[in-house]
Protein backbone atom coordinates (compact mmCIF):
# COMPACT_ATOMS: atom_id res chain seq x y z
CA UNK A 1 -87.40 120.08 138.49
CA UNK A 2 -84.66 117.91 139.11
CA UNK A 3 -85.22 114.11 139.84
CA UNK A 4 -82.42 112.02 141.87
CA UNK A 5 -81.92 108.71 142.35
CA UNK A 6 -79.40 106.86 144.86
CA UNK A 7 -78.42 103.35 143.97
CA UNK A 8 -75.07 101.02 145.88
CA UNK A 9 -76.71 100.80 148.92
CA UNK A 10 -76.93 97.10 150.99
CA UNK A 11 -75.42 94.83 153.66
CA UNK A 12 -71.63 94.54 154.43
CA UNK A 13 -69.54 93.81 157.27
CA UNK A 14 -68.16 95.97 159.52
CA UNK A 15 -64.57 97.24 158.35
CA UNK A 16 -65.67 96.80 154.71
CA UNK A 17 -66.69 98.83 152.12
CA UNK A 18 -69.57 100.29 150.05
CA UNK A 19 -69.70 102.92 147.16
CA UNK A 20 -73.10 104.85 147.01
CA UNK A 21 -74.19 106.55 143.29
CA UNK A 22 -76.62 109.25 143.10
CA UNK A 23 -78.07 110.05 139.25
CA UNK A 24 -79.57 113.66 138.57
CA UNK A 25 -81.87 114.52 135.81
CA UNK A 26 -83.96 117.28 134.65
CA UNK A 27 -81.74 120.10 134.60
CA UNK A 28 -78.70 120.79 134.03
CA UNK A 29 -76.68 118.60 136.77
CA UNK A 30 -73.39 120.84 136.72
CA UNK A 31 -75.03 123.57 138.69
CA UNK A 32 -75.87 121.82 141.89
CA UNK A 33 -74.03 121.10 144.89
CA UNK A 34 -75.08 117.96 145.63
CA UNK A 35 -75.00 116.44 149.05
CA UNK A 36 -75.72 113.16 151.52
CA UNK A 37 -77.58 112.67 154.18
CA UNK A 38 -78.20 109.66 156.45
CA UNK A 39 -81.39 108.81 159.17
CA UNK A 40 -80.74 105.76 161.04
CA UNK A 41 -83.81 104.08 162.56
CA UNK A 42 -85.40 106.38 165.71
CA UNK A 43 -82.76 108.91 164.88
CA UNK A 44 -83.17 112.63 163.14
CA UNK A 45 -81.83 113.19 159.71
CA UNK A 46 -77.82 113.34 159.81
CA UNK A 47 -75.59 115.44 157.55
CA UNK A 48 -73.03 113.14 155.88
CA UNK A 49 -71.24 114.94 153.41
CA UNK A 50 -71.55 117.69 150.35
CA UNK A 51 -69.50 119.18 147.26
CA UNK A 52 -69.88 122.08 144.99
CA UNK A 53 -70.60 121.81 141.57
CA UNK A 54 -67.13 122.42 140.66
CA UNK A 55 -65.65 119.75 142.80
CA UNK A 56 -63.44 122.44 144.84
CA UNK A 57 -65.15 122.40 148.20
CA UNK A 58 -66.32 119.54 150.26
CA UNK A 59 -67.50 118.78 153.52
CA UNK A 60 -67.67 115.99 155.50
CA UNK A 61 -69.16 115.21 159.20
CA UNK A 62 -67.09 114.79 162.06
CA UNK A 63 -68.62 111.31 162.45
CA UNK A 64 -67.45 109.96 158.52
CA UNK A 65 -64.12 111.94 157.49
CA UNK A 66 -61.29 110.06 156.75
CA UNK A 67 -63.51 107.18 155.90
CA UNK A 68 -65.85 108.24 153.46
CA UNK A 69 -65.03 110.40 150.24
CA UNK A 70 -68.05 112.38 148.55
CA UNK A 71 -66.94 112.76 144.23
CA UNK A 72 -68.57 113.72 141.23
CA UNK A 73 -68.46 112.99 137.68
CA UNK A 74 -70.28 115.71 135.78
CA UNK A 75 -70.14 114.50 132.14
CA UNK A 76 -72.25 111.29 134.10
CA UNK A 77 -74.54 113.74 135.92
CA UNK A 78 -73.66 111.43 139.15
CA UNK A 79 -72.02 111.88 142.42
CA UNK A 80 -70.54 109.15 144.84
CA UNK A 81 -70.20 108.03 148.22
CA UNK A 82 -67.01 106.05 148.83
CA UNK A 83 -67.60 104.82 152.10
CA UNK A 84 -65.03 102.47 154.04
CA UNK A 85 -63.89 101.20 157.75
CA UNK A 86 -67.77 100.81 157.82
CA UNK A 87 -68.79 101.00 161.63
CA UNK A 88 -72.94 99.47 162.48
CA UNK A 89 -73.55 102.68 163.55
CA UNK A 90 -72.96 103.73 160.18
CA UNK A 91 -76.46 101.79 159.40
CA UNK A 92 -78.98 103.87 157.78
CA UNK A 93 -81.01 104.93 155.13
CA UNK A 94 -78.52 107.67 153.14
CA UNK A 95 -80.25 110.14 150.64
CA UNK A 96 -78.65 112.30 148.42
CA UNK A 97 -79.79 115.43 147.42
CA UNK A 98 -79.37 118.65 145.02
CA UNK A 99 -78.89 122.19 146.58
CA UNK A 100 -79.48 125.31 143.98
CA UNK A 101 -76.66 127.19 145.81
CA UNK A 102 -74.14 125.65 143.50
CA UNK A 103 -71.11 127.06 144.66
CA UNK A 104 -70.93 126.23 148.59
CA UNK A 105 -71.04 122.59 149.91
CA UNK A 106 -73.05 123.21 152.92
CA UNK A 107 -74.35 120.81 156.01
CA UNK A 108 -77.61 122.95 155.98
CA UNK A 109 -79.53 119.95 154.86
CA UNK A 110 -82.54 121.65 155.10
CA UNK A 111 -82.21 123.94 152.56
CA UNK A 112 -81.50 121.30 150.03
CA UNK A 113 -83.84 121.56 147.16
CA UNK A 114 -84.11 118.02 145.52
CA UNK A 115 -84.04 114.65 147.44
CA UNK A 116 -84.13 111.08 146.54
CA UNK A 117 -86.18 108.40 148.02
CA UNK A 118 -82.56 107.00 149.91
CA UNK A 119 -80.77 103.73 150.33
CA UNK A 120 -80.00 100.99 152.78
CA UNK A 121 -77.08 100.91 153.87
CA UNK A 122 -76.77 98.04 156.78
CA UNK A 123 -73.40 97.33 158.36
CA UNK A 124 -73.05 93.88 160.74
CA UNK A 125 -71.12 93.68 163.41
């Protein structure tokens, strides 16, 4: 069992800036892709962004890259959202969650194994 827990969320201004932190526990952290995924209010569940356990692939939605960066820090069992230019329609409640298959960083959010409870993230025009 793995428990995660996303923390950074809040309220910022559009153009600015927020950082997202997602902890893992339970096993051992290095050998899950982790990944984020948003669901604003009345919408479905939207794939943000993912990375491998080793750090060498990412992915990114259409809708985010170039604005937000996805990282990890092992040795912290913790992964990151760096997310700038925030847009309002960026407004949402963003999860973050472990996938088993370790070595991909996929936008199959379904198959993700291990979710958090999310964070609000609300950005005012």
């Amino acid at each position: 069992q793995v428990q995660v827990v996303e923390s950074g969320g809040g309220l910022v201004q559009a153009g600015g800036s927020l950082r997202l932190s997602c902890a893992a526990s339970g096993r051992t952290f290095r050998r899950y892709a982790m990944g984020w995924v948003r669901q604003a209010p009345g919408k479905e569940r939207e794939f943000v962004a993912a990375m491998s356990w080793s750090g060498g692939s990412t992915n990114y939605a259409d809708s985010v890259k170039g604005r937000f960066t996805i990282s990890r820090d092992n040795a912290k069992n913790t992964v990151y959202l760096q997310m700038n230019t925030l847009k309002p329609e960026d407004t949402a409640v963003y999860y973050c969650a472990a996938d088993l298959r370790a070595d991909i960083a996929t936008s199959n959010f379904n198959e993700y194994d291990y979710w958090g409870q999310g964070t609000q993230v609300t950005v005012s025009s």
